[in-house]
Protein backbone atom coordinates (compact mmCIF):
# COMPACT_ATOMS: atom_id res chain seq x y z
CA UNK A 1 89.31 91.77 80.73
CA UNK A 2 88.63 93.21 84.27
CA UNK A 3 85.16 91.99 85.85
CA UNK A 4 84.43 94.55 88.35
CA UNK A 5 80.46 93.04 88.62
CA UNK A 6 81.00 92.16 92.14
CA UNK A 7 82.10 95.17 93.67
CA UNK A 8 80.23 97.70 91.25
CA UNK A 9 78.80 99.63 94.34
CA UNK A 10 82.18 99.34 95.86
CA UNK A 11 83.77 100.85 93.37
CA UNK A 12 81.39 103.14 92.44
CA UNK A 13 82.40 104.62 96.26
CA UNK A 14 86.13 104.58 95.92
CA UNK A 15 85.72 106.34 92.69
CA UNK A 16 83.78 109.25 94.50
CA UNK A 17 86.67 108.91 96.96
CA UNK A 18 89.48 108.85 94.21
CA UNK A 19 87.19 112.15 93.20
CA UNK A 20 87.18 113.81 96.28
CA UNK A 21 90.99 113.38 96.53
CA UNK A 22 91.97 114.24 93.57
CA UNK A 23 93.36 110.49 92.80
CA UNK A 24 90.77 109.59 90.42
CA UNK A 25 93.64 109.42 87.73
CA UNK A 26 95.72 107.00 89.50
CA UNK A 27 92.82 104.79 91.04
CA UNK A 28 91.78 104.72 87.02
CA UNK A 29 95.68 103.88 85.82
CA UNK A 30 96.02 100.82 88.47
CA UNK A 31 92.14 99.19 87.05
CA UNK A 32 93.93 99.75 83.42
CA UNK A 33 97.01 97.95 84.75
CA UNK A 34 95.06 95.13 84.86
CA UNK A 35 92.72 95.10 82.12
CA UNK A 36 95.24 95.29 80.05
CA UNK A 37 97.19 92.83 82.09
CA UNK A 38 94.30 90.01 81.66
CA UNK A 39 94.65 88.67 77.98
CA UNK A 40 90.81 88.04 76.78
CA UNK A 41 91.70 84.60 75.48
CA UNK A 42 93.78 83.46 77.81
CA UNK A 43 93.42 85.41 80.93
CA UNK A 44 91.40 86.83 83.35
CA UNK A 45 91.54 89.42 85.92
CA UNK A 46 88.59 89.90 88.86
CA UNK A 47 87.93 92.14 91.68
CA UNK A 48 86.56 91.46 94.82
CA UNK A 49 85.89 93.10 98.19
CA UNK A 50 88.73 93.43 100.54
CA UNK A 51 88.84 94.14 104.41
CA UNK A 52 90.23 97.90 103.97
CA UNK A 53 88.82 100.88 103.16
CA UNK A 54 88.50 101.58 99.09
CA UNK A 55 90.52 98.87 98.47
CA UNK A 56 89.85 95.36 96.62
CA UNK A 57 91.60 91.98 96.36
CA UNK A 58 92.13 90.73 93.05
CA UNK A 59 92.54 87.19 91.15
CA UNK A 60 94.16 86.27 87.98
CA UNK A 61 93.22 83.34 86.17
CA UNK A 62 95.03 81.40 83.31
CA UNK A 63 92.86 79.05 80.98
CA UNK A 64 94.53 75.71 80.66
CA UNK A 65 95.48 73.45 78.06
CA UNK A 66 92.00 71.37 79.11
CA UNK A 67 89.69 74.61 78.34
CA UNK A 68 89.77 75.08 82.24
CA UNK A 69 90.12 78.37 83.59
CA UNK A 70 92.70 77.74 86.83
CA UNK A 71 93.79 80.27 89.34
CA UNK A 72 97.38 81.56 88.16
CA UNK A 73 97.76 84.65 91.12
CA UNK A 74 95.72 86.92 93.32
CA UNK A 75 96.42 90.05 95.00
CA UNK A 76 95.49 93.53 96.36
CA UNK A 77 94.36 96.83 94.72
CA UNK A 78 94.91 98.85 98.45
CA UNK A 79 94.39 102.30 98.74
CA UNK A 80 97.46 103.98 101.16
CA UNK A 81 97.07 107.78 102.96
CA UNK A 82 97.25 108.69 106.45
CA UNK A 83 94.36 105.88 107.94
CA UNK A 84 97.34 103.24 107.53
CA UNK A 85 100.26 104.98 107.89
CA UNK A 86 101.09 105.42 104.10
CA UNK A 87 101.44 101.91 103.52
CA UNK A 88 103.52 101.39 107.09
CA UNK A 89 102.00 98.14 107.04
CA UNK A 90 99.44 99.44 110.15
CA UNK A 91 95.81 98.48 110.17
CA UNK A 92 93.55 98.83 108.27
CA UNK A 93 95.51 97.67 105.56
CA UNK A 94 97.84 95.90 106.88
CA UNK A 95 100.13 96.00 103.82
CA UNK A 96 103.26 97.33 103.43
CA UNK A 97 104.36 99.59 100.66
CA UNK A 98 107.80 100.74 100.06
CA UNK A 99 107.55 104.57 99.16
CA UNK A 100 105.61 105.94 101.88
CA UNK A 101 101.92 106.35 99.03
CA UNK A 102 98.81 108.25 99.27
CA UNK A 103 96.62 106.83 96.62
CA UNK A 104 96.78 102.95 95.60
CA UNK A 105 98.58 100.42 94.91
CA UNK A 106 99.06 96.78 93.57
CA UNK A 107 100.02 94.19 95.80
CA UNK A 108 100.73 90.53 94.86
């Protein structure tokens, strides 16, 4: 499961930006990515603000053998284009992507 209550607004706004684009496809494959990723019983995924534009940080949790949900990995959900260079690792974003990318893109 994905909890996406604290950045609804958030991503209510990079939606209408994945809209405007024409990325709303992709923006919606990445969130599926890790839904699908975060196994109800025994993981779970979260999204929270992140410094760059449209983009979000994200943390994956594992429950443990004591009932205790522990933190297992975090990332970035970072939207790329022409503010940071394609992913050139410039500011905003700061991250770097391979494949020069205008849309987003996981980072771990």
């Amino acid at each position: 499961m994905l909890d996406t209550t604290r950045v609804e607004t958030r991503l209510a706004a990079a939606r209408a930006h994945a809209d405007r684009l024409g990325l709303r496809k992709h923006l919606e494959e990445q969130l599926t990515f890790l839904d699908r990723f975060a196994h109800p019983k025994i993981t779970r995924a979260t999204l929270f603000h992140d410094h760059a534009p449209f983009s979000f940080s994200f943390q994956i949790e594992a429950l443990g053998e004591d009932g205790v949900w522990q933190h297992w990995f975090s990332g970035g959900l970072i939207f790329h284009g022409p503010h940071d260079g394609h992913g050139s690792g410039e500011a905003p974003t700061l991250a770097v992507s391979i494949v020069p990318i205008h849309g987003w893109q996981l980072h771990t």
